[in-house]
N, C-alpha and C. Protein backbone atom coordinates (compact mmCIF):
# COMPACT_ATOMS: atom_id res chain seq x y z
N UNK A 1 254.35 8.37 -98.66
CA UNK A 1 253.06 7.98 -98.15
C UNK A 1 252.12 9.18 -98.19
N UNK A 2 250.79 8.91 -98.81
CA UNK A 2 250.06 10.05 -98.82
C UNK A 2 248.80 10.47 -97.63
N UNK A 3 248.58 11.04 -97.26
CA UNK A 3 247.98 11.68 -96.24
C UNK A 3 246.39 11.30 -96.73
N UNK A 4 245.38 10.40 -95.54
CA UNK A 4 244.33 10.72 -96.48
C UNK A 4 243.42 11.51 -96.78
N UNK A 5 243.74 12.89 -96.19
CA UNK A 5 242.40 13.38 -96.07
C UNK A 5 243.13 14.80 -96.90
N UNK A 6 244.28 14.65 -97.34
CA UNK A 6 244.62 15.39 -98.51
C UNK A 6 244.23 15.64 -99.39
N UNK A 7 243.10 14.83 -100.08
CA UNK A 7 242.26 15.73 -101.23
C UNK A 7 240.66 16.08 -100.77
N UNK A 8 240.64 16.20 -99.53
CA UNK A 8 239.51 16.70 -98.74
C UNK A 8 239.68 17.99 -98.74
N UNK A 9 238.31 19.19 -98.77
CA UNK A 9 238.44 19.95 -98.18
C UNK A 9 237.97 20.31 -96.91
N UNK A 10 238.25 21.45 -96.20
CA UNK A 10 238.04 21.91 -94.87
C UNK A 10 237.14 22.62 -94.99
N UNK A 11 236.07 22.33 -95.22
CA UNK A 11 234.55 23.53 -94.89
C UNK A 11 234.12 23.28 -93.71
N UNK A 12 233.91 22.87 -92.52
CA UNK A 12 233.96 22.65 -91.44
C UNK A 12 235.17 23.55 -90.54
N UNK A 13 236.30 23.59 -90.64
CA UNK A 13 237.45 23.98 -90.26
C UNK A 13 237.43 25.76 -90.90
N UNK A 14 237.08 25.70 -91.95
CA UNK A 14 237.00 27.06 -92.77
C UNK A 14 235.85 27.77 -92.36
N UNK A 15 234.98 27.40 -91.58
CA UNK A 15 233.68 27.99 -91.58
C UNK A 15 233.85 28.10 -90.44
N UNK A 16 234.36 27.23 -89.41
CA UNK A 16 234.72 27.82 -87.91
C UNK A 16 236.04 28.70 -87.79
N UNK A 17 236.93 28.68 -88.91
CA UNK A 17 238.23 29.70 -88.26
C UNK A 17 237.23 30.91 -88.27
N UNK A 18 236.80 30.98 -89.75
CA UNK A 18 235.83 32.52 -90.11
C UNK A 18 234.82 33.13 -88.56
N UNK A 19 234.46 31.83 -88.70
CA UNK A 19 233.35 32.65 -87.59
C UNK A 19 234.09 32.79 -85.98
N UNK A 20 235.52 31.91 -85.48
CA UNK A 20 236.34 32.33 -84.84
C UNK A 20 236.80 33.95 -85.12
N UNK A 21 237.20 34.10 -86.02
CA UNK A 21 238.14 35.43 -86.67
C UNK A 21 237.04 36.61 -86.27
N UNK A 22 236.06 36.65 -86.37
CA UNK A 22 234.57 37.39 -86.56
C UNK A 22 234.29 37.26 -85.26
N UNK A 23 234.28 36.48 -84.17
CA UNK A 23 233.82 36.49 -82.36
C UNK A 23 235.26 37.41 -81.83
N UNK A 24 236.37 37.01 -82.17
CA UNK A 24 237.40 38.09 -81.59
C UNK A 24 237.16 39.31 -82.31
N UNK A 25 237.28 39.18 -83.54
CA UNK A 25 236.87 40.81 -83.89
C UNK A 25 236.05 41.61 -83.25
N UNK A 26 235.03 40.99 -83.42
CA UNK A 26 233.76 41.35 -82.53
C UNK A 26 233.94 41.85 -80.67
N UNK A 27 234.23 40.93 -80.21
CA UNK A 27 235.22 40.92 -78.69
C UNK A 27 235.79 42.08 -78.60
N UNK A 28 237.17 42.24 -79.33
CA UNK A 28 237.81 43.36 -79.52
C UNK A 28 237.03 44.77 -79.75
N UNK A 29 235.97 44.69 -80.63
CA UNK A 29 235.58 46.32 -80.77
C UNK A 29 234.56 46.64 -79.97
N UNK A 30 233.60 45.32 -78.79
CA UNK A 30 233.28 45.32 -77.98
C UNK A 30 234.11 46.52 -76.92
N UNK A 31 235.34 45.53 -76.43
CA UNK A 31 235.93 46.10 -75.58
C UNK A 31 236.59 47.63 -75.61
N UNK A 32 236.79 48.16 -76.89
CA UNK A 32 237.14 49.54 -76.94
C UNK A 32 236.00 50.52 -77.05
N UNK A 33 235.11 50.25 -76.44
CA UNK A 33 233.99 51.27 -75.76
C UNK A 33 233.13 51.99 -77.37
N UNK A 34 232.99 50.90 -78.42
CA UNK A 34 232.71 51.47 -79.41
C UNK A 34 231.32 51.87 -78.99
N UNK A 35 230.40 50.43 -78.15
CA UNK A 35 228.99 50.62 -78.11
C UNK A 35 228.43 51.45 -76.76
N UNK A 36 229.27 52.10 -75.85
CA UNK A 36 229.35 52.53 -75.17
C UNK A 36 228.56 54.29 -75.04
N UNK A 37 227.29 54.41 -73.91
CA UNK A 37 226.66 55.89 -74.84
C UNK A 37 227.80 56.75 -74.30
N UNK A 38 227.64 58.22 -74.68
CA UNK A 38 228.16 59.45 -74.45
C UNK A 38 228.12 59.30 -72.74
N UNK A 39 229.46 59.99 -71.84
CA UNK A 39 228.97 60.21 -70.41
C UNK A 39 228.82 61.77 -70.39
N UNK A 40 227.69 62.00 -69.91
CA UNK A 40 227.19 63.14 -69.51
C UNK A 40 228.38 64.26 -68.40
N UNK A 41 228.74 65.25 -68.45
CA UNK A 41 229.47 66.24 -67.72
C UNK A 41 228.46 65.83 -66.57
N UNK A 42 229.12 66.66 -65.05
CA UNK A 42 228.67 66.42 -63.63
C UNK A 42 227.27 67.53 -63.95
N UNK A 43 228.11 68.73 -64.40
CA UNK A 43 226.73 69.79 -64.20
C UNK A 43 225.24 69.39 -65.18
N UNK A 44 225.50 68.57 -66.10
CA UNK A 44 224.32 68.10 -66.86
C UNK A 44 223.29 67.45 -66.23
N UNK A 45 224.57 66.23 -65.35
CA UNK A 45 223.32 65.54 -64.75
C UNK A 45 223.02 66.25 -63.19
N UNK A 46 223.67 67.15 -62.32
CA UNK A 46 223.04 67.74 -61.92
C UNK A 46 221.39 68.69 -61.95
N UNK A 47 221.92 69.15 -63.19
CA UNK A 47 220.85 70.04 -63.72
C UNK A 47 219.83 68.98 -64.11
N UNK A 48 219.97 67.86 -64.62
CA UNK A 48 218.78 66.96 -64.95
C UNK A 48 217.95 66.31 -63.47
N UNK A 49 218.67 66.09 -62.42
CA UNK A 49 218.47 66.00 -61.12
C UNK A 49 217.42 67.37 -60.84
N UNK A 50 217.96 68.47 -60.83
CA UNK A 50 217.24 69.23 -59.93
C UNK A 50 216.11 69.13 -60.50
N UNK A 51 216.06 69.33 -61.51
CA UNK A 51 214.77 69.43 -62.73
C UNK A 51 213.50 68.37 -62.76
N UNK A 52 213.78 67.16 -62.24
CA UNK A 52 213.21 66.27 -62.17
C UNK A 52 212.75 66.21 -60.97
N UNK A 53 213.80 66.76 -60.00
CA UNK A 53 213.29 67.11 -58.21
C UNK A 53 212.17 68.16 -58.44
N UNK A 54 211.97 69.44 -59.77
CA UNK A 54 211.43 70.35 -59.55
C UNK A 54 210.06 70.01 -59.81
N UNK A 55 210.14 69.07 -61.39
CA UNK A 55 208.87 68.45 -61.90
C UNK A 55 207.62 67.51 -60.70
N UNK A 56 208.83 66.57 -59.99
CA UNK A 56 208.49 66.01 -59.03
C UNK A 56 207.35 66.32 -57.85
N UNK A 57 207.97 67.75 -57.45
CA UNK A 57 207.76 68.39 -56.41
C UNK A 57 206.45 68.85 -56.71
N UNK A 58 206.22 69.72 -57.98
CA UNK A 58 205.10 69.99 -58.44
C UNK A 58 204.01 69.19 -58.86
N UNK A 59 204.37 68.46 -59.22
CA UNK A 59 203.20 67.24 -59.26
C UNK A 59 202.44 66.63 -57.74
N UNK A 60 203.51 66.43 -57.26
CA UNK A 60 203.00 66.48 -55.65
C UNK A 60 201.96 67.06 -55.09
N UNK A 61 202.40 68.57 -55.15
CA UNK A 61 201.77 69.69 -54.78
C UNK A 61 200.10 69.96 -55.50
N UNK A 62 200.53 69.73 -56.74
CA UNK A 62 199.02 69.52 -57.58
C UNK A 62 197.97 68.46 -57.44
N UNK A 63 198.63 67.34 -56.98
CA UNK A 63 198.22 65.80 -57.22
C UNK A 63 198.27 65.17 -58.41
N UNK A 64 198.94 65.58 -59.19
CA UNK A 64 198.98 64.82 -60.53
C UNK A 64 199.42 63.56 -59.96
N UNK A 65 198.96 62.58 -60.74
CA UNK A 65 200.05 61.11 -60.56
C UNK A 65 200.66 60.75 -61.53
N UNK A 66 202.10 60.38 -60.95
CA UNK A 66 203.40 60.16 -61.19
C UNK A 66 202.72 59.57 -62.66
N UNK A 67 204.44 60.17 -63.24
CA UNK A 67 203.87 59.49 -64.83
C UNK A 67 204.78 58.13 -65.03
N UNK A 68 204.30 57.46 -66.13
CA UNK A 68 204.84 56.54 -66.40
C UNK A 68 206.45 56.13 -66.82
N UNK A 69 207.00 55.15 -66.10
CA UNK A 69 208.49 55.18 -65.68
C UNK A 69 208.93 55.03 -67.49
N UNK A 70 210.20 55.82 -67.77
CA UNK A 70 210.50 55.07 -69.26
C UNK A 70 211.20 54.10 -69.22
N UNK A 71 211.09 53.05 -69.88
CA UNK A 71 212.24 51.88 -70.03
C UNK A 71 213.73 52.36 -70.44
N UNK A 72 214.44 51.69 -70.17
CA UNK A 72 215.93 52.16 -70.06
C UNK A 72 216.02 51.99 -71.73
N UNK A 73 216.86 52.39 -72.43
CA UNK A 73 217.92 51.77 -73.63
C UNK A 73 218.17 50.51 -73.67
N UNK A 74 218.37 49.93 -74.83
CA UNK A 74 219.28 48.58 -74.85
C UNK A 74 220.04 48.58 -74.69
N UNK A 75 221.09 47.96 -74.05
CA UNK A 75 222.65 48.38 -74.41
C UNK A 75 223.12 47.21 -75.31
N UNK A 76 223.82 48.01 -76.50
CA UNK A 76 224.01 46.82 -77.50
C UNK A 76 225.55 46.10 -76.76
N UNK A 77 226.13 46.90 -76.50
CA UNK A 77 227.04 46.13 -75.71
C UNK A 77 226.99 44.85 -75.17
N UNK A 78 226.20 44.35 -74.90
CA UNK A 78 225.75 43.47 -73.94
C UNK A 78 225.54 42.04 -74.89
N UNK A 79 224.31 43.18 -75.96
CA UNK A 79 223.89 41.86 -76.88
C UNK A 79 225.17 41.39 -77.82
N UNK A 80 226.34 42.71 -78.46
CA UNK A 80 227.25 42.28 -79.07
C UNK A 80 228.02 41.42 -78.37
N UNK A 81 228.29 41.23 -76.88
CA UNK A 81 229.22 40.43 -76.42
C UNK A 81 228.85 38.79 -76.80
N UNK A 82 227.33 38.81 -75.80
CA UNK A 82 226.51 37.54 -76.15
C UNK A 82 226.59 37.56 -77.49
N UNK A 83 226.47 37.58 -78.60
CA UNK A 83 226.63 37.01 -79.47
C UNK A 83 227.61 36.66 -80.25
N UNK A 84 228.80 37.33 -80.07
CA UNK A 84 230.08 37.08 -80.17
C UNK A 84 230.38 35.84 -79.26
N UNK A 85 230.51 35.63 -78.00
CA UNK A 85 230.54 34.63 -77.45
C UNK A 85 229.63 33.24 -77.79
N UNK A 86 228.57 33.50 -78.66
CA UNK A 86 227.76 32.00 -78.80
C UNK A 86 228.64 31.99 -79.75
N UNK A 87 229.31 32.72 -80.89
CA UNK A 87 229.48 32.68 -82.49
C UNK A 87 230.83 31.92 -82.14
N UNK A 88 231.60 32.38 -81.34
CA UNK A 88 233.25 31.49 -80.85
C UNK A 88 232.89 30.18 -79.88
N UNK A 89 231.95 29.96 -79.55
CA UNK A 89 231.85 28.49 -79.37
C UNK A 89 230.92 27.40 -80.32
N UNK A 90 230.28 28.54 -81.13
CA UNK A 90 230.12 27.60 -82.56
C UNK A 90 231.51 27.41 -83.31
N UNK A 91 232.80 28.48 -83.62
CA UNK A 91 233.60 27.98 -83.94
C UNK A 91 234.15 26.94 -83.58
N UNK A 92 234.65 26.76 -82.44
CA UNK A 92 235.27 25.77 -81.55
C UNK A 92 234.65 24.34 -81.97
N UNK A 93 232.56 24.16 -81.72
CA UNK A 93 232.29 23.22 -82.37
C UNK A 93 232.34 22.47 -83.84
N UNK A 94 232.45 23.50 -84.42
CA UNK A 94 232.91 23.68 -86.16
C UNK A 94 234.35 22.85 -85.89
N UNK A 95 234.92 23.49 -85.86
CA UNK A 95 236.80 22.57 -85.69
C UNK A 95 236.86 21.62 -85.22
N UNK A 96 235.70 21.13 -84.25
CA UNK A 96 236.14 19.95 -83.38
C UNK A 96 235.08 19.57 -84.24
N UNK A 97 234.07 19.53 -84.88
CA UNK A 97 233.44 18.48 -86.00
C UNK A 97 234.53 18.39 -87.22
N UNK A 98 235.27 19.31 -87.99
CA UNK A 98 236.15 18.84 -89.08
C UNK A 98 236.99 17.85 -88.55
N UNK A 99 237.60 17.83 -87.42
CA UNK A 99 238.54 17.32 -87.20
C UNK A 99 237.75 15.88 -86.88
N UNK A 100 236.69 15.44 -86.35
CA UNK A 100 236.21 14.33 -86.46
C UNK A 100 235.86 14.01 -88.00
N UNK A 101 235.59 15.02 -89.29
CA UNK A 101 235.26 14.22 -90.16
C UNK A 101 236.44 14.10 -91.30
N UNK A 102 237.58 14.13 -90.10
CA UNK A 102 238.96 13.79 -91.23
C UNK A 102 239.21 15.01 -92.21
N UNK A 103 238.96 16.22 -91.81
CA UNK A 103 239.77 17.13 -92.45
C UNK A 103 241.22 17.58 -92.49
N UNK A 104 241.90 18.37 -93.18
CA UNK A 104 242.96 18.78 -92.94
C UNK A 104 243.31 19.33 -91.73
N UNK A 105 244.37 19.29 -91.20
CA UNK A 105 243.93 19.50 -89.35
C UNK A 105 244.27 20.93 -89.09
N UNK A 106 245.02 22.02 -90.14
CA UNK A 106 244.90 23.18 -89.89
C UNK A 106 244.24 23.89 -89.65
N UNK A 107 242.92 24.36 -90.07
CA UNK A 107 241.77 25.16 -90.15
C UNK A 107 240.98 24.67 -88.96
N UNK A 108 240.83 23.23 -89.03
CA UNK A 108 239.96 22.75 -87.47
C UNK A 108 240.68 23.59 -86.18
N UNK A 109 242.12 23.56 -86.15
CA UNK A 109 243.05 23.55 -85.32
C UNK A 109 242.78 25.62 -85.02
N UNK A 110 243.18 26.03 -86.27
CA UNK A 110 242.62 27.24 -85.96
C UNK A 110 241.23 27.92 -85.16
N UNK A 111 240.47 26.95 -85.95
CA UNK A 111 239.08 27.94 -85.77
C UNK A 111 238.70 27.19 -84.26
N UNK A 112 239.11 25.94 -83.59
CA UNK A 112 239.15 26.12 -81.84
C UNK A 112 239.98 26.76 -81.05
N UNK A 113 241.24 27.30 -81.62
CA UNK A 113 242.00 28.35 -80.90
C UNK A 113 241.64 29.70 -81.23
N UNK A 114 241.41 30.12 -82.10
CA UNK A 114 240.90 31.42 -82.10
C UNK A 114 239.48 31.48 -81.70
N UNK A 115 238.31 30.52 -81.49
CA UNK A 115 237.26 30.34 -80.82
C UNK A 115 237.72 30.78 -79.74
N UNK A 116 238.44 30.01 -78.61
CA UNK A 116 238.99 29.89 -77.56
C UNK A 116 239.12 30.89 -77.06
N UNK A 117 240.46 31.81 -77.96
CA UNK A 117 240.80 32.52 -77.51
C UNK A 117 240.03 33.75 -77.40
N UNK A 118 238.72 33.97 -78.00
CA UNK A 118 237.74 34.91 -78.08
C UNK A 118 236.89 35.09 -76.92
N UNK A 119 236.90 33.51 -76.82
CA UNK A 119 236.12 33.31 -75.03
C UNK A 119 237.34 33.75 -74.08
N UNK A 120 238.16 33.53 -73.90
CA UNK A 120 239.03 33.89 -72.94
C UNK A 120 239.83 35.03 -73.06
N UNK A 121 239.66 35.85 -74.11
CA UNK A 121 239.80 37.06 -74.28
C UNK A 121 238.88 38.18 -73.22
N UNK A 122 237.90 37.65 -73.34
CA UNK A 122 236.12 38.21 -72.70
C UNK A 122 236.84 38.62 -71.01
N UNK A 123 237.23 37.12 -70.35
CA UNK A 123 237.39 37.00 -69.19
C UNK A 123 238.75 37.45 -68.66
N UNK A 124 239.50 37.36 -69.69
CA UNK A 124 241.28 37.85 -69.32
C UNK A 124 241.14 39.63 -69.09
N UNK A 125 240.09 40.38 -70.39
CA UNK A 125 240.42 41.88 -69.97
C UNK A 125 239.77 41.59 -68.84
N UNK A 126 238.60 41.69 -68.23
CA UNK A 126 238.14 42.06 -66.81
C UNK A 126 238.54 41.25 -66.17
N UNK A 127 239.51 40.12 -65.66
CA UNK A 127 240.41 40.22 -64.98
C UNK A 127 241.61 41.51 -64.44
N UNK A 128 241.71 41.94 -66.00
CA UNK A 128 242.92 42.69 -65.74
C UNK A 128 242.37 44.29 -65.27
N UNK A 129 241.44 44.38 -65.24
CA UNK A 129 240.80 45.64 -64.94
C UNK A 129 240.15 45.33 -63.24
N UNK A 130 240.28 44.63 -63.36
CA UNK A 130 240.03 43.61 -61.39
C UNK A 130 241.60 44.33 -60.79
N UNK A 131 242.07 43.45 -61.22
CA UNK A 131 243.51 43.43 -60.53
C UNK A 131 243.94 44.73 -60.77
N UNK A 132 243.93 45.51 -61.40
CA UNK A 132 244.49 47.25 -61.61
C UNK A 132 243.85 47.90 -60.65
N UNK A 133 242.23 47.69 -60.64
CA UNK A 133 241.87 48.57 -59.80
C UNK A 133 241.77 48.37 -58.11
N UNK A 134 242.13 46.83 -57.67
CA UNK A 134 242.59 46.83 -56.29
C UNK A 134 244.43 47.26 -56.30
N UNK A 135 244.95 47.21 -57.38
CA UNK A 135 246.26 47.76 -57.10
C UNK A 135 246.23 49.31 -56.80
N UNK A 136 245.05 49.59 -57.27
CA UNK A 136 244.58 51.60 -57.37
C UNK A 136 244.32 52.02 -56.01
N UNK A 137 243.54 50.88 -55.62
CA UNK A 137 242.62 51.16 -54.20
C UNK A 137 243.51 51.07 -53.50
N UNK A 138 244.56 50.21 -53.62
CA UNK A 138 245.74 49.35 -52.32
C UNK A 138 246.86 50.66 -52.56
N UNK A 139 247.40 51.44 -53.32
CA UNK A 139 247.90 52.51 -53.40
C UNK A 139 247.66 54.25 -52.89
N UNK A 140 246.16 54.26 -52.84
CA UNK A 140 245.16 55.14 -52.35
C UNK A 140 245.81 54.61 -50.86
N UNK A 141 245.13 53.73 -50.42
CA UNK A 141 244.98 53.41 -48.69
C UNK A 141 246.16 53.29 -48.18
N UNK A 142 247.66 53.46 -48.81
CA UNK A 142 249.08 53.57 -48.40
C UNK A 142 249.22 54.77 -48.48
N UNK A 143 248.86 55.78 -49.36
CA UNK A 143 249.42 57.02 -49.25
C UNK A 143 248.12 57.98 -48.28
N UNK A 144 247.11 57.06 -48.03
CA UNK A 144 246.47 58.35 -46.89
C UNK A 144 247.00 58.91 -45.86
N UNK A 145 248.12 58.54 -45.28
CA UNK A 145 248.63 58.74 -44.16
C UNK A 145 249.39 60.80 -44.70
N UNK A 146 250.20 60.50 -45.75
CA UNK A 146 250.57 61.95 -46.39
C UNK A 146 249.34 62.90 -46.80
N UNK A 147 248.04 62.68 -46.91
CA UNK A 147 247.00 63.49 -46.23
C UNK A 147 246.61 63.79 -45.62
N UNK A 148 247.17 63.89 -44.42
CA UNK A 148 246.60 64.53 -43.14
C UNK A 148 247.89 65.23 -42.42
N UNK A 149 249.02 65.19 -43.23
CA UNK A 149 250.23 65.85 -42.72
C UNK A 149 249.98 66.91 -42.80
């Protein structure tokens, strides 16, 4: 018995695994601090502190008025996540349209689990960075007692 959607192809299914494969990728190099800026040493931003206390102060003293605030950076971080996240629930919709238009059911099948799993990739690390760091805090507040011995 032959299958009918065996001489169909999966462009629907193929076009959402891809753009599945491409939201975790994406996800992933998100999360390893690629877009992340430089952190500044303590004494840098000290020194940028006083400096700005010094500028400050003097302007005061003169009456200059305050200058205009600068806008922060973008952080691409932010925008790479968001868009990784719309791109894995276009996969997901991609697979779940092949699979309504009678494609081969592999590729549909893929490109909503690896969708999926791109979205719930997002929410599983900062979970796990939740739960580590009250295990950090809850370890701290057991051993204070051996600081004051």
């Amino acid at each position: 018995m032959d299958h009918p959607s065996q001489g169909q192809k999966a462009t629907f299914g193929l076009l959402g695994f891809m753009l599945g494969v491409l939201s975790l990728v994406a996800i992933l190099i998100s999360l390893s601090s690629v877009f992340q800026p430089e952190e500044k040493s303590a004494g840098a931003v000290i020194g940028e502190l006083a400096a700005d206390i010094k500028l400050s102060a003097q302007r005061a003293l003169s009456g200059a008025p305050a200058p205009e605030p600068v806008p922060e950076p973008q952080d691409m971080s932010s925008v790479v996540v968001t868009a990784a996240l719309c791109v894995a629930g276009l996969a997901v919709v991609l697979g779940g349209v092949g699979l309504y238009q009678g494609e081969p059911h592999r590729l549909p099948y893929l490109a909503i689990g690896i969708g999926l799993s791109a979205i719930v990739l997002q929410y599983v690390f900062w979970l796990a960075v939740l739960i580590c760091g009250v295990a950090l805090l809850i370890s701290l507040l057991e051993n204070f007692d051996s600081i004051f011995e």
